[in-house]
PDB file of N, CA and C in Angstrom:
ATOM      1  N   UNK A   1      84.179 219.240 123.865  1.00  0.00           N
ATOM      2  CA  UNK A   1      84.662 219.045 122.511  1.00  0.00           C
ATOM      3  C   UNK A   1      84.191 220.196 121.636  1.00  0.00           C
ATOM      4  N   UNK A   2      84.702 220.842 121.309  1.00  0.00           N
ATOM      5  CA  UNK A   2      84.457 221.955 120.225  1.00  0.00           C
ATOM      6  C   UNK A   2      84.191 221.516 118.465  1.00  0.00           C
ATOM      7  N   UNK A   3      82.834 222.097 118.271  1.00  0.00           N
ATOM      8  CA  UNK A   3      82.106 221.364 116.902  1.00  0.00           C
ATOM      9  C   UNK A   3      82.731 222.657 116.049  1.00  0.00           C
ATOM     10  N   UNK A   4      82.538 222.106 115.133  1.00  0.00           N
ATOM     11  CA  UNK A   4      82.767 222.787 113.663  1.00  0.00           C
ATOM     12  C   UNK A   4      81.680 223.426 113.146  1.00  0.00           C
ATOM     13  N   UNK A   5      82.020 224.593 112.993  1.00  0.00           N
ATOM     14  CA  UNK A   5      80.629 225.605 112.973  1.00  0.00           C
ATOM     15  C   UNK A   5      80.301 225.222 111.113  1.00  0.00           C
ATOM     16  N   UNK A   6      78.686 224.843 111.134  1.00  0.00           N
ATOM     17  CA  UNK A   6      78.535 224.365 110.277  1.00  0.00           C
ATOM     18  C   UNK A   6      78.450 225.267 108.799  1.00  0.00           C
ATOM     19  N   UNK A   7      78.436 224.953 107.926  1.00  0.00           N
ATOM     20  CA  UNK A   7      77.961 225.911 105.997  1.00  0.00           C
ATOM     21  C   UNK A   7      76.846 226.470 106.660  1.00  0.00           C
ATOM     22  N   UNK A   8      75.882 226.078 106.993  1.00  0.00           N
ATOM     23  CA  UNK A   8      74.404 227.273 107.297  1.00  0.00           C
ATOM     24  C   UNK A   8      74.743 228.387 108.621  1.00  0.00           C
ATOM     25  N   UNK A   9      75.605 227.625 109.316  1.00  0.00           N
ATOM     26  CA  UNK A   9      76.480 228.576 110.368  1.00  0.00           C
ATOM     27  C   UNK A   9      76.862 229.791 109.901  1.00  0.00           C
ATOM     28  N   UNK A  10      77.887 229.202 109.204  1.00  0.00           N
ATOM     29  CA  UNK A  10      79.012 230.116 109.156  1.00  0.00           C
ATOM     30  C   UNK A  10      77.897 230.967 107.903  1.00  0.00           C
ATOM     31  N   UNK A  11      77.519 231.062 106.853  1.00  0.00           N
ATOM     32  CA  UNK A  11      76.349 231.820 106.276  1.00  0.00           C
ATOM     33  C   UNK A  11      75.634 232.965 106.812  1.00  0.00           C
ATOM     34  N   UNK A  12      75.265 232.577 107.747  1.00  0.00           N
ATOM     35  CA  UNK A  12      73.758 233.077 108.806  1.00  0.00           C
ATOM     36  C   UNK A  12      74.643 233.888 109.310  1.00  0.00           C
ATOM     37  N   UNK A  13      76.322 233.821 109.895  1.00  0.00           N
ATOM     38  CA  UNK A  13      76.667 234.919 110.554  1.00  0.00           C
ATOM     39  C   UNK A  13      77.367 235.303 109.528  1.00  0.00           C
ATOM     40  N   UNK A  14      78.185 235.377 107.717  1.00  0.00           N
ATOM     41  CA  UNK A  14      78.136 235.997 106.945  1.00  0.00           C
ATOM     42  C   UNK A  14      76.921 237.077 106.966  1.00  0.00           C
ATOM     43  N   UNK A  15      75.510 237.039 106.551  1.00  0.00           N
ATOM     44  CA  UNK A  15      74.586 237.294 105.955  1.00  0.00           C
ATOM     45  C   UNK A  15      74.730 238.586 107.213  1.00  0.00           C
ATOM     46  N   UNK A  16      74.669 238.196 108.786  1.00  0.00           N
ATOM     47  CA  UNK A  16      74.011 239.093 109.605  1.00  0.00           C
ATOM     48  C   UNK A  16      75.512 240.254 109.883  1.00  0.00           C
ATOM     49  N   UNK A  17      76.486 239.959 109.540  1.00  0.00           N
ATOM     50  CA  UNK A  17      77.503 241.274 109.173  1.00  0.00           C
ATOM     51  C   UNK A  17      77.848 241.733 108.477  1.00  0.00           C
ATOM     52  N   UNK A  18      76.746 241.436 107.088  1.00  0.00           N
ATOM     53  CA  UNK A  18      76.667 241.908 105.745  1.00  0.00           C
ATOM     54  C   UNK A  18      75.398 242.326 105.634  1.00  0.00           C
ATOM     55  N   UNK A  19      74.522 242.929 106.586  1.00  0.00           N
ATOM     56  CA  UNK A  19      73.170 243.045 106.813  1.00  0.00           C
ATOM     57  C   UNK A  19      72.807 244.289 106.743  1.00  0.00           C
ATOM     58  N   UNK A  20      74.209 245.161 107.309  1.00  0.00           N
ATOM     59  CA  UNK A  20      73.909 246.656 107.381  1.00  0.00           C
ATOM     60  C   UNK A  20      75.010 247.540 106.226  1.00  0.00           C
ATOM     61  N   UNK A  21      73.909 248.236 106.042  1.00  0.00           N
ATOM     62  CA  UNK A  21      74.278 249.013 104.454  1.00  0.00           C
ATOM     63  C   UNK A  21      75.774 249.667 104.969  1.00  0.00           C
ATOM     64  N   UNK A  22      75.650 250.227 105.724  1.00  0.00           N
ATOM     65  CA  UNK A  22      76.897 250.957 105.580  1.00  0.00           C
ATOM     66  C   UNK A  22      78.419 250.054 105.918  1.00  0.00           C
ATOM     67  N   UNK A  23      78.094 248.755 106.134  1.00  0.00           N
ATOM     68  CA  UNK A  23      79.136 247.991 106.285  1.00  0.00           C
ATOM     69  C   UNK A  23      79.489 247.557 104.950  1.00  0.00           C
ATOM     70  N   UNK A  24      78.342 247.388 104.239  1.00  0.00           N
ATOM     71  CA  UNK A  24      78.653 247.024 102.742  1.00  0.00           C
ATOM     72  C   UNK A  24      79.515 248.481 102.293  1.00  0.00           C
ATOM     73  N   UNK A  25      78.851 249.355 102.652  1.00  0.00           N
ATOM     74  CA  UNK A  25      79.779 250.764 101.889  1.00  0.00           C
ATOM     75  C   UNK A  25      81.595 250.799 102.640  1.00  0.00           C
ATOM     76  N   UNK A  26      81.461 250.453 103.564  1.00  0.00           N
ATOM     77  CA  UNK A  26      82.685 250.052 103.889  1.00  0.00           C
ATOM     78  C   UNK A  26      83.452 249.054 103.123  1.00  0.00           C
ATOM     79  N   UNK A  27      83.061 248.252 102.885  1.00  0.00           N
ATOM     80  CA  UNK A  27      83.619 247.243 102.230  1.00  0.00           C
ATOM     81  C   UNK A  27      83.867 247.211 100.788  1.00  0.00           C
ATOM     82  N   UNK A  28      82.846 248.192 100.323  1.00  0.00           N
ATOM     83  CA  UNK A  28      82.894 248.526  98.886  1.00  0.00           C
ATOM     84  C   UNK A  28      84.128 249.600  97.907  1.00  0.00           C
ATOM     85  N   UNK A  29      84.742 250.660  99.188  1.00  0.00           N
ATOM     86  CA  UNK A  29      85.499 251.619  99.622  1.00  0.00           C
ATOM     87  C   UNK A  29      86.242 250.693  99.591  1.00  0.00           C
ATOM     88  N   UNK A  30      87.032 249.535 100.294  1.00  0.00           N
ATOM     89  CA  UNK A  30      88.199 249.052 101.081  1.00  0.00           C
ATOM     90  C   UNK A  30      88.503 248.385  99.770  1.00  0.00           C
ATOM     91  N   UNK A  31      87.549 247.687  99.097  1.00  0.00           N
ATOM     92  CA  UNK A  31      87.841 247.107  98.158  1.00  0.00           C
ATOM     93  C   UNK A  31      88.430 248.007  96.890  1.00  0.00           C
ATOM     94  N   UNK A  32      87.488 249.075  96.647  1.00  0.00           N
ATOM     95  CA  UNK A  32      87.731 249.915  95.567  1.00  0.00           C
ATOM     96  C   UNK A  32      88.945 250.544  95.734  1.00  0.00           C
ATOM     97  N   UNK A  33      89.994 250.643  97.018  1.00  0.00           N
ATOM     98  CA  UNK A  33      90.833 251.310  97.271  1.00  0.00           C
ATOM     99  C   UNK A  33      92.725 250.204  97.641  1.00  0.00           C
ATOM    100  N   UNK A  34      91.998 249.378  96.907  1.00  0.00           N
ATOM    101  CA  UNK A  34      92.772 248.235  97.660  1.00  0.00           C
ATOM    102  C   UNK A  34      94.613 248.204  97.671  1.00  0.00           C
ATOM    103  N   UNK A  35      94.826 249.533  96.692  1.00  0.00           N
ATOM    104  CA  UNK A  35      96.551 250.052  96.632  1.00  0.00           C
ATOM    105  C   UNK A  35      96.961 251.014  98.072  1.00  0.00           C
ATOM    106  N   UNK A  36      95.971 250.675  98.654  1.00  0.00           N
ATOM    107  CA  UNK A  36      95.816 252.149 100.057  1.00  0.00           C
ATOM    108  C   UNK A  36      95.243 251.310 101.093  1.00  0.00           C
ATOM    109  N   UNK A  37      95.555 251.809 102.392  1.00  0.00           N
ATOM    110  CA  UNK A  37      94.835 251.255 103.751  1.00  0.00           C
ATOM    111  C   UNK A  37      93.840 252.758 103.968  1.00  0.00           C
ATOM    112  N   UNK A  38      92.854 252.332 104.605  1.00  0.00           N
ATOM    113  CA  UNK A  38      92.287 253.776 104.566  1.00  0.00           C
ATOM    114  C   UNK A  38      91.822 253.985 106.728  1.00  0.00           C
ATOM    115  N   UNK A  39      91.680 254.481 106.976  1.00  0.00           N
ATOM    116  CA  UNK A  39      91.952 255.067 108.630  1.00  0.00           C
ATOM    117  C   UNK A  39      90.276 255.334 108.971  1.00  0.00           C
ATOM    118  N   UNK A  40      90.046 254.929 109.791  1.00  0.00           N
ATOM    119  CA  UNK A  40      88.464 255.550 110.681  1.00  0.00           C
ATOM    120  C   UNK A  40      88.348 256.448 110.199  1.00  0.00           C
ATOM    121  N   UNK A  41      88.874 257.830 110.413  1.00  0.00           N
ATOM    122  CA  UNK A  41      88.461 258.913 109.652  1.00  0.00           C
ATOM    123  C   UNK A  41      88.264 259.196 108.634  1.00  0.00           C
ATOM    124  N   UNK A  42      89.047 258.059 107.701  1.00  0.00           N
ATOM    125  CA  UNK A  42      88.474 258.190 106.304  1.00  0.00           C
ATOM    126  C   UNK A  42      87.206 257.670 105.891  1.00  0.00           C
ATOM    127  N   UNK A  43      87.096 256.517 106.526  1.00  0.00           N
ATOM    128  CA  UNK A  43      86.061 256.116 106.359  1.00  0.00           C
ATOM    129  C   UNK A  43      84.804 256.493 106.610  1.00  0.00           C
ATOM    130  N   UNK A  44      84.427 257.941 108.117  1.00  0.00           N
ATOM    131  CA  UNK A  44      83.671 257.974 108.531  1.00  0.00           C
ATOM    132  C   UNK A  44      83.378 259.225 107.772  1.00  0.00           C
ATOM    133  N   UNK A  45      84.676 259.681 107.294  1.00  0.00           N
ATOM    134  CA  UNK A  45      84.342 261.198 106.108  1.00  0.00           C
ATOM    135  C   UNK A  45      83.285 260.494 104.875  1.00  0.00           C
ATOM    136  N   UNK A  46      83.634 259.751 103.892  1.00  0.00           N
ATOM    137  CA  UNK A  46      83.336 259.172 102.982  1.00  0.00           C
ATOM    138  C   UNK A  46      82.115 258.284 103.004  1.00  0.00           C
ATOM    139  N   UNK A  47      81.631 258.119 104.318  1.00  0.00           N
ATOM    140  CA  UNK A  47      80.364 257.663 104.138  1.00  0.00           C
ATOM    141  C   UNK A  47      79.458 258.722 105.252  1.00  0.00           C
ATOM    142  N   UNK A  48      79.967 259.986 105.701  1.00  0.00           N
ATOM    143  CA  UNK A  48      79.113 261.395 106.590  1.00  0.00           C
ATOM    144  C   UNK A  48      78.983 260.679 107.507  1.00  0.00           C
ATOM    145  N   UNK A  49      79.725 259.758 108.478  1.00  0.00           N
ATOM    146  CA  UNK A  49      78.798 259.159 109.553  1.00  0.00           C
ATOM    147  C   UNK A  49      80.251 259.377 110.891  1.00  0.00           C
ATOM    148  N   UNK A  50      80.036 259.304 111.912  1.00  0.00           N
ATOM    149  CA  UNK A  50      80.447 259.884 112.772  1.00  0.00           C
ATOM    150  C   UNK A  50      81.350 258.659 113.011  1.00  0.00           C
ATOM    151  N   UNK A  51      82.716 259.307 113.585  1.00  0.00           N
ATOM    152  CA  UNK A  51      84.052 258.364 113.784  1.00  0.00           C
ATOM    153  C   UNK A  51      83.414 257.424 114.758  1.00  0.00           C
ATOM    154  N   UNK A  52      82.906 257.262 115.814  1.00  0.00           N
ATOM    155  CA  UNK A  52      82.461 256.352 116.699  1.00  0.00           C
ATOM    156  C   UNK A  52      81.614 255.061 115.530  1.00  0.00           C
ATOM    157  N   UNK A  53      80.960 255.670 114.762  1.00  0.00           N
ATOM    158  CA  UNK A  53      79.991 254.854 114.325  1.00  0.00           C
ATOM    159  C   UNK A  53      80.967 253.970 113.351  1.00  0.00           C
ATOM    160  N   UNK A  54      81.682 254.458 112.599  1.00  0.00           N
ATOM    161  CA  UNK A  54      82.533 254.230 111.644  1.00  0.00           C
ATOM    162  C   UNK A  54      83.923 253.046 112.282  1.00  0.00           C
ATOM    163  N   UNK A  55      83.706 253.415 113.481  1.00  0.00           N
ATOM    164  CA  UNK A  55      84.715 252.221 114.562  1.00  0.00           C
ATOM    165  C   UNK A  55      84.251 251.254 114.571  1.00  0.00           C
ATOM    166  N   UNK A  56      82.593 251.017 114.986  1.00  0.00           N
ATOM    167  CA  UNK A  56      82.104 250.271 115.376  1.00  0.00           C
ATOM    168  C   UNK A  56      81.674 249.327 114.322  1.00  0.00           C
ATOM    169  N   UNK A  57      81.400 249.625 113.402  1.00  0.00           N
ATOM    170  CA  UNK A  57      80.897 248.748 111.901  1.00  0.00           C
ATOM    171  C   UNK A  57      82.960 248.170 111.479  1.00  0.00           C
ATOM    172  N   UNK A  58      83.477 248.966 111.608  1.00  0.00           N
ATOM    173  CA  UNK A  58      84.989 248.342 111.640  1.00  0.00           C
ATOM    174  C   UNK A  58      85.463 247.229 112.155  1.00  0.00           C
ATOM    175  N   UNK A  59      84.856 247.045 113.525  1.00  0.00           N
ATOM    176  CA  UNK A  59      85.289 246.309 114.455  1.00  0.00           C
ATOM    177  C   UNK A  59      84.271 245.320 113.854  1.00  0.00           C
ATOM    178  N   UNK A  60      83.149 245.168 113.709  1.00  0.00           N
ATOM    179  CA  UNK A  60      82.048 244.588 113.361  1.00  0.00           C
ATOM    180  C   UNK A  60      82.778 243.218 112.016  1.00  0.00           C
ATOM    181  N   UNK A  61      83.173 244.460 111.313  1.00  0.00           N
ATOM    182  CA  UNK A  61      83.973 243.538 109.783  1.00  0.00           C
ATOM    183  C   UNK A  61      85.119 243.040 110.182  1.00  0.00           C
ATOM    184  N   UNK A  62      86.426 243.456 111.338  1.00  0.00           N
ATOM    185  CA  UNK A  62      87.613 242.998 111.416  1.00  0.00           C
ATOM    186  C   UNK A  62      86.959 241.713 112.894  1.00  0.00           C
ATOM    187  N   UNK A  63      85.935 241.584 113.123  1.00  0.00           N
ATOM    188  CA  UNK A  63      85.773 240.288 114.001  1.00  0.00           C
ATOM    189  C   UNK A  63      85.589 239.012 113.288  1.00  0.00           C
ATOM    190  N   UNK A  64      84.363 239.457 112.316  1.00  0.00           N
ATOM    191  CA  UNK A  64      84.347 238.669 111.206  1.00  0.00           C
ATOM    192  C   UNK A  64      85.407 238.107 110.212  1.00  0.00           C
ATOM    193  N   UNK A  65      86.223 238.912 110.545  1.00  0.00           N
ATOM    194  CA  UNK A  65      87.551 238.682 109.253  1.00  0.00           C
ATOM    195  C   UNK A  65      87.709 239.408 108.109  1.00  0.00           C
ATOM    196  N   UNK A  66      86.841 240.124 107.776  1.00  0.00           N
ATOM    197  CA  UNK A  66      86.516 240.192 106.416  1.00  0.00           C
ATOM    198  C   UNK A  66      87.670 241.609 105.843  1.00  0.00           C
ATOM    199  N   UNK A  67      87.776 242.024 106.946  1.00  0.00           N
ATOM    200  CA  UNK A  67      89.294 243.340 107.019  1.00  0.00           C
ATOM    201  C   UNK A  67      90.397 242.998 107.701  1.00  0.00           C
ATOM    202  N   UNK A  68      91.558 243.322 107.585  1.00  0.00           N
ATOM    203  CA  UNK A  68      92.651 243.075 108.778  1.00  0.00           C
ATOM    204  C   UNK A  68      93.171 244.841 109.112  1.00  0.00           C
ATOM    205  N   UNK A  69      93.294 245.217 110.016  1.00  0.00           N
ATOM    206  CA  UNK A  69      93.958 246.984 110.638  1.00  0.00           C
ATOM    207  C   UNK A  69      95.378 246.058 110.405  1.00  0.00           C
ATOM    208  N   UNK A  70      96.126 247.686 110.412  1.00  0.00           N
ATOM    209  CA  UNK A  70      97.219 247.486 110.343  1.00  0.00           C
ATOM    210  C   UNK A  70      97.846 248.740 110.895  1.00  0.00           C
ATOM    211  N   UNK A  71      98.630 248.996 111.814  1.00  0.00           N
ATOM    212  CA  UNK A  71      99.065 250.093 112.655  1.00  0.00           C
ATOM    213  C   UNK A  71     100.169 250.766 112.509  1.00  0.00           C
ATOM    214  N   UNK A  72      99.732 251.861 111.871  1.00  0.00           N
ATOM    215  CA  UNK A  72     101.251 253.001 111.919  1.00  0.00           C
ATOM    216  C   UNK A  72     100.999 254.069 112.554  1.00  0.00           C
ATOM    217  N   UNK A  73     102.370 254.121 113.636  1.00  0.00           N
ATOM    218  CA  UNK A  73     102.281 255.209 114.664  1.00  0.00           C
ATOM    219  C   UNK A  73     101.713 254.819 115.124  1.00  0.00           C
ATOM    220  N   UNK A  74     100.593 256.298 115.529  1.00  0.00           N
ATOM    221  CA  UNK A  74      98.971 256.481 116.071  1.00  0.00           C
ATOM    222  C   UNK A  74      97.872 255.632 115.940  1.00  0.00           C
ATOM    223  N   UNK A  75      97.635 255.438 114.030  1.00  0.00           N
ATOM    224  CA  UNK A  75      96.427 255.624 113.480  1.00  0.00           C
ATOM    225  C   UNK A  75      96.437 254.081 112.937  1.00  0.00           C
ATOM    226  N   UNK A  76      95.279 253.788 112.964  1.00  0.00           N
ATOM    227  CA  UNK A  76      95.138 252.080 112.569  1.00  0.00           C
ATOM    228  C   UNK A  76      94.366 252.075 111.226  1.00  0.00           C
ATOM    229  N   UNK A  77      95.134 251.780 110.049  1.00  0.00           N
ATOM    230  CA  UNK A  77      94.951 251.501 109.273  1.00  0.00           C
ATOM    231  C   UNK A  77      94.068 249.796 108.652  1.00  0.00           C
ATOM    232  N   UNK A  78      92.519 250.699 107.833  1.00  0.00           N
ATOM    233  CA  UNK A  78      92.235 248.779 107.644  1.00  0.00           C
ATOM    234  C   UNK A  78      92.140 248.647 106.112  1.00  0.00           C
ATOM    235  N   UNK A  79      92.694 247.355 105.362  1.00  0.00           N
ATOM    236  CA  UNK A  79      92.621 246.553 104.309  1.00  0.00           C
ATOM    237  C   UNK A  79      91.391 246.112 104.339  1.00  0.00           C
ATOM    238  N   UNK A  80      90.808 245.361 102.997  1.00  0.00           N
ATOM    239  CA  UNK A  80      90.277 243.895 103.123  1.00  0.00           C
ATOM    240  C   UNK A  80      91.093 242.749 103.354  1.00  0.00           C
ATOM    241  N   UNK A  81      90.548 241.992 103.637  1.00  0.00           N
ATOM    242  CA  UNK A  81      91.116 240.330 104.040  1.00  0.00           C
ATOM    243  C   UNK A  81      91.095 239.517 102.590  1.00  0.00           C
ATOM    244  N   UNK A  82      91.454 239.683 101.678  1.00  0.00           N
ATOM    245  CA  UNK A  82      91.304 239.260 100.578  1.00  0.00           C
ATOM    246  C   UNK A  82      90.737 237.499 100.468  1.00  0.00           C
ATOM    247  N   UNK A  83      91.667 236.958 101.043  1.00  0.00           N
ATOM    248  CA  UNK A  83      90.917 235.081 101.472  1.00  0.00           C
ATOM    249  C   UNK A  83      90.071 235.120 102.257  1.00  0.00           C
ATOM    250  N   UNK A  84      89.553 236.095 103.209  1.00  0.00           N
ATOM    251  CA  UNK A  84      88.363 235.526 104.067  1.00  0.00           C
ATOM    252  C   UNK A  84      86.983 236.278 102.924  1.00  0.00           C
ATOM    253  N   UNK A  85      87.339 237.396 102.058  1.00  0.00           N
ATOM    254  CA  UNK A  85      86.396 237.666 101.104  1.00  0.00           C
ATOM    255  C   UNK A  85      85.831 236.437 100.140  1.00  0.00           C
ATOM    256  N   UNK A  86      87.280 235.757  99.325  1.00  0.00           N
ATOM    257  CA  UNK A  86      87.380 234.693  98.679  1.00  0.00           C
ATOM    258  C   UNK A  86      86.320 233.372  99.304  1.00  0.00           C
ATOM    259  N   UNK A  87      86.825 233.255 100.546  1.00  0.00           N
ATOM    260  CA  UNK A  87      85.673 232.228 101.516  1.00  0.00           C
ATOM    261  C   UNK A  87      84.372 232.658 101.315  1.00  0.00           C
ATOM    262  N   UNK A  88      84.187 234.215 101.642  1.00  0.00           N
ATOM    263  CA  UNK A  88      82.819 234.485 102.213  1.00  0.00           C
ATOM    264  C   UNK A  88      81.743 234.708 100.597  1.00  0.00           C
ATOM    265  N   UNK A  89      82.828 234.741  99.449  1.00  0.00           N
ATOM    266  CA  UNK A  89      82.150 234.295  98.152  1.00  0.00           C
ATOM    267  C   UNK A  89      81.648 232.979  97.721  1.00  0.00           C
ATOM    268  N   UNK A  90      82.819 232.281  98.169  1.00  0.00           N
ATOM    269  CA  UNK A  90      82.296 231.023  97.488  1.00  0.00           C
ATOM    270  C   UNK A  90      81.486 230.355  98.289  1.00  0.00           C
ATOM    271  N   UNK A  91      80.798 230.773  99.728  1.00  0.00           N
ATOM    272  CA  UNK A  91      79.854 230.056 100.888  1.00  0.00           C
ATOM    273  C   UNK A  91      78.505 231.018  99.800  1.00  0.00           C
ATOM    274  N   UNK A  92      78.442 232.346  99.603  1.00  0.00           N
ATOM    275  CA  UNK A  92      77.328 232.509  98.728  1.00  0.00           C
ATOM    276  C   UNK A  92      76.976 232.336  97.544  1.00  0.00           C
ATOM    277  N   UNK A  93      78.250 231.996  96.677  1.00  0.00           N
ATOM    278  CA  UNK A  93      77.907 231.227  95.422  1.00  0.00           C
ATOM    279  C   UNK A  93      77.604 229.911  95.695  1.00  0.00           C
ATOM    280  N   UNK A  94      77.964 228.511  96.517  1.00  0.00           N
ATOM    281  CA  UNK A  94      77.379 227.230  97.084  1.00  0.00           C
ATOM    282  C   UNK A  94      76.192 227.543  97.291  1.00  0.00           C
ATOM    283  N   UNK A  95      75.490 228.637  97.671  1.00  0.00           N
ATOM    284  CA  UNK A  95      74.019 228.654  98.024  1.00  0.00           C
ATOM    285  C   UNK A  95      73.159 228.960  96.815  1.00  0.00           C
ATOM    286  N   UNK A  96      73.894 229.692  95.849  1.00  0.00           N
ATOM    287  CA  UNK A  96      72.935 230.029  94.817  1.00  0.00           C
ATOM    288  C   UNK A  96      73.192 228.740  93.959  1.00  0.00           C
ATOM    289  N   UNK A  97      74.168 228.205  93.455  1.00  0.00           N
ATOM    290  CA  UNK A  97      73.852 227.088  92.457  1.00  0.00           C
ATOM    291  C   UNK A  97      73.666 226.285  93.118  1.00  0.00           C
ATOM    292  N   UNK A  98      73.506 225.967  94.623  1.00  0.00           N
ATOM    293  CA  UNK A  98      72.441 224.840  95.120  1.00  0.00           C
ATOM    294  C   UNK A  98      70.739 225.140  95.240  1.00  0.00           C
ATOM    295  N   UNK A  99      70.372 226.465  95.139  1.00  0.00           N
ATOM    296  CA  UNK A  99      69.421 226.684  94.748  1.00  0.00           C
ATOM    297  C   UNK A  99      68.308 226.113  93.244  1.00  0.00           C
ATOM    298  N   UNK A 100      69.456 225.860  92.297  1.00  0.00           N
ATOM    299  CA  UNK A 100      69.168 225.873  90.954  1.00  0.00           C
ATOM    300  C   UNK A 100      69.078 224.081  90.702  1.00  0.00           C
ATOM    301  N   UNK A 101      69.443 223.558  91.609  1.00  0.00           N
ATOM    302  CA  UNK A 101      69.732 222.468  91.626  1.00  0.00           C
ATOM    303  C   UNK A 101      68.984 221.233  92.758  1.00  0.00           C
ATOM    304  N   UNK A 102      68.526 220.250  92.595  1.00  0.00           N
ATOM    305  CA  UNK A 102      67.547 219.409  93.337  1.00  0.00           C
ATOM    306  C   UNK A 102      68.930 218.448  93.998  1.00  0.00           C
ATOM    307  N   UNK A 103      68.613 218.338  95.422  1.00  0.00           N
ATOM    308  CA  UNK A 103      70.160 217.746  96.070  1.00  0.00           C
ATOM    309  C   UNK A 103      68.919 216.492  96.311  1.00  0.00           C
ATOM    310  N   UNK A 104      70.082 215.462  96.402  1.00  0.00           N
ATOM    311  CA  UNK A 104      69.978 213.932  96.543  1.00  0.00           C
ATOM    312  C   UNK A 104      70.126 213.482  97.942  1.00  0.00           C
ATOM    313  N   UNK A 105      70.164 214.496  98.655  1.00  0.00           N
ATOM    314  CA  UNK A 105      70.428 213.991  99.857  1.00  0.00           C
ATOM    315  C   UNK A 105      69.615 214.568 101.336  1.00  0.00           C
ATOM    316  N   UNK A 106      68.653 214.491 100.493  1.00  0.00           N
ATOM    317  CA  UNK A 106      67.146 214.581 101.368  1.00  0.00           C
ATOM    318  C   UNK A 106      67.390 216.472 102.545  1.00  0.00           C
ATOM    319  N   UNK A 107      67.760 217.242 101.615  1.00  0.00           N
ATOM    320  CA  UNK A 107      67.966 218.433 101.634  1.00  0.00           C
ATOM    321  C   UNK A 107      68.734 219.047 103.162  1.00  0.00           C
ATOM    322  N   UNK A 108      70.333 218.216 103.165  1.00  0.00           N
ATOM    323  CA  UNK A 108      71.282 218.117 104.179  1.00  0.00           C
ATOM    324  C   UNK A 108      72.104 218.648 103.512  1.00  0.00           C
ATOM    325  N   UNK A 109      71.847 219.463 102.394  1.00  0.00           N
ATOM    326  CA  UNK A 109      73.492 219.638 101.391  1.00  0.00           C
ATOM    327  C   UNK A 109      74.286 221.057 102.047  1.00  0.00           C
ATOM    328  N   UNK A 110      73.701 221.724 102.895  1.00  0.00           N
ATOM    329  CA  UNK A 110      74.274 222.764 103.526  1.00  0.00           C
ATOM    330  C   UNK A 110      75.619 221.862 104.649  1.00  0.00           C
ATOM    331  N   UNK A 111      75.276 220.579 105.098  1.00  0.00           N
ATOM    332  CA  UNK A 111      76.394 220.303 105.878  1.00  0.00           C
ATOM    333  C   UNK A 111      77.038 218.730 105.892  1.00  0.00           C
ATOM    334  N   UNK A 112      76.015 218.380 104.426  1.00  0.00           N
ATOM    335  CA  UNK A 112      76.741 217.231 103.546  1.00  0.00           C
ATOM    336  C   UNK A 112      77.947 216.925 103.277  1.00  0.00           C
ATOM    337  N   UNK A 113      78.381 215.661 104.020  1.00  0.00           N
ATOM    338  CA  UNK A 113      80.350 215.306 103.613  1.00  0.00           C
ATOM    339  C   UNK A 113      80.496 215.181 102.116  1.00  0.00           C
ATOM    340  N   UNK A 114      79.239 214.999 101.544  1.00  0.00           N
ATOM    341  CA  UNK A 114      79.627 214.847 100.297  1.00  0.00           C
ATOM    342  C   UNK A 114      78.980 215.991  99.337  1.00  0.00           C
ATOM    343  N   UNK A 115      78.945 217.361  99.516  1.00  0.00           N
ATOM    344  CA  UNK A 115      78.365 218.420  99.335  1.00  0.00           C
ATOM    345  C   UNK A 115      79.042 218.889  97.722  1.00  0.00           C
ATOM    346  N   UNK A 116      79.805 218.287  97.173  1.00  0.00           N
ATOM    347  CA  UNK A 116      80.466 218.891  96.146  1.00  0.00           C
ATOM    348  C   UNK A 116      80.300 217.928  95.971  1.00  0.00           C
ATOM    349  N   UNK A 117      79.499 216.627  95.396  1.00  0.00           N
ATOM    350  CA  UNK A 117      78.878 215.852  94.507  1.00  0.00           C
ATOM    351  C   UNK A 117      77.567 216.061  94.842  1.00  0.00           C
ATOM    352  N   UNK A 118      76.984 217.355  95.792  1.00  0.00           N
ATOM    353  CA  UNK A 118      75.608 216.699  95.520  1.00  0.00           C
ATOM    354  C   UNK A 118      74.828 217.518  94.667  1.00  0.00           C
ATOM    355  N   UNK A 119      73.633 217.173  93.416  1.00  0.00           N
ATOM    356  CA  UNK A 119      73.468 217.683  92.205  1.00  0.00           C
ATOM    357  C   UNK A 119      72.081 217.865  92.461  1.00  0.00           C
TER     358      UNK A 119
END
């Protein structure tokens, strides 16, 4: 039977492919550029780091979701994922205003059915 990967789950592997700086600079680029797809090579120009390396942090973000490629011709063009960004915001905003906040439910609110009443 296949479980449902839980809010502290799915977090913990947010957090650990948002862990390395230059994936954030990737992402910061994709975003800032978002009228344009931009290509490995652009990416690996714009942050000095070598096309292999620049693949690999790619692949890293398009496993996760957080980019989609898109292929013309040759050259594989990547976006952001705009809804899996949207997701991967509002799983770290749930953590900060549950921070601010004392949960009622004997501190299960990461995978609480009733997680959006708990205060």
């Amino acid at each position: 039977m296949f479980m449902k990967e839980s809010i502290t789950e799915r977090l913990a592997s947010l957090y650990k492919t948002l862990g390395e700086t230059n994936r954030l600079k990737i992402l910061k680029i994709l975003s800032s550029h978002m009228a344009e797809s931009l290509c490995v090579g652009d990416v690996s120009g714009l942050l000095n780091i070598s096309q292999p390396l620049a693949s690999q942090h790619l692949k890293v973000l398009k496993t996760a979701g957080l980019i989609e490629e898109n292929k013309k011709g040759s050259r594989v063009y990547y976006t952001v994922n705009m809804e899996r960004m949207h997701e991967a915001k509002d799983l770290i905003d749930d953590t900060f205003i549950k921070a601010f906040k004392k949960c009622s439910h004997n501190l299960q609110c990461g995978d609480c059915p009733v997680k959006d009443t708990c205060a």
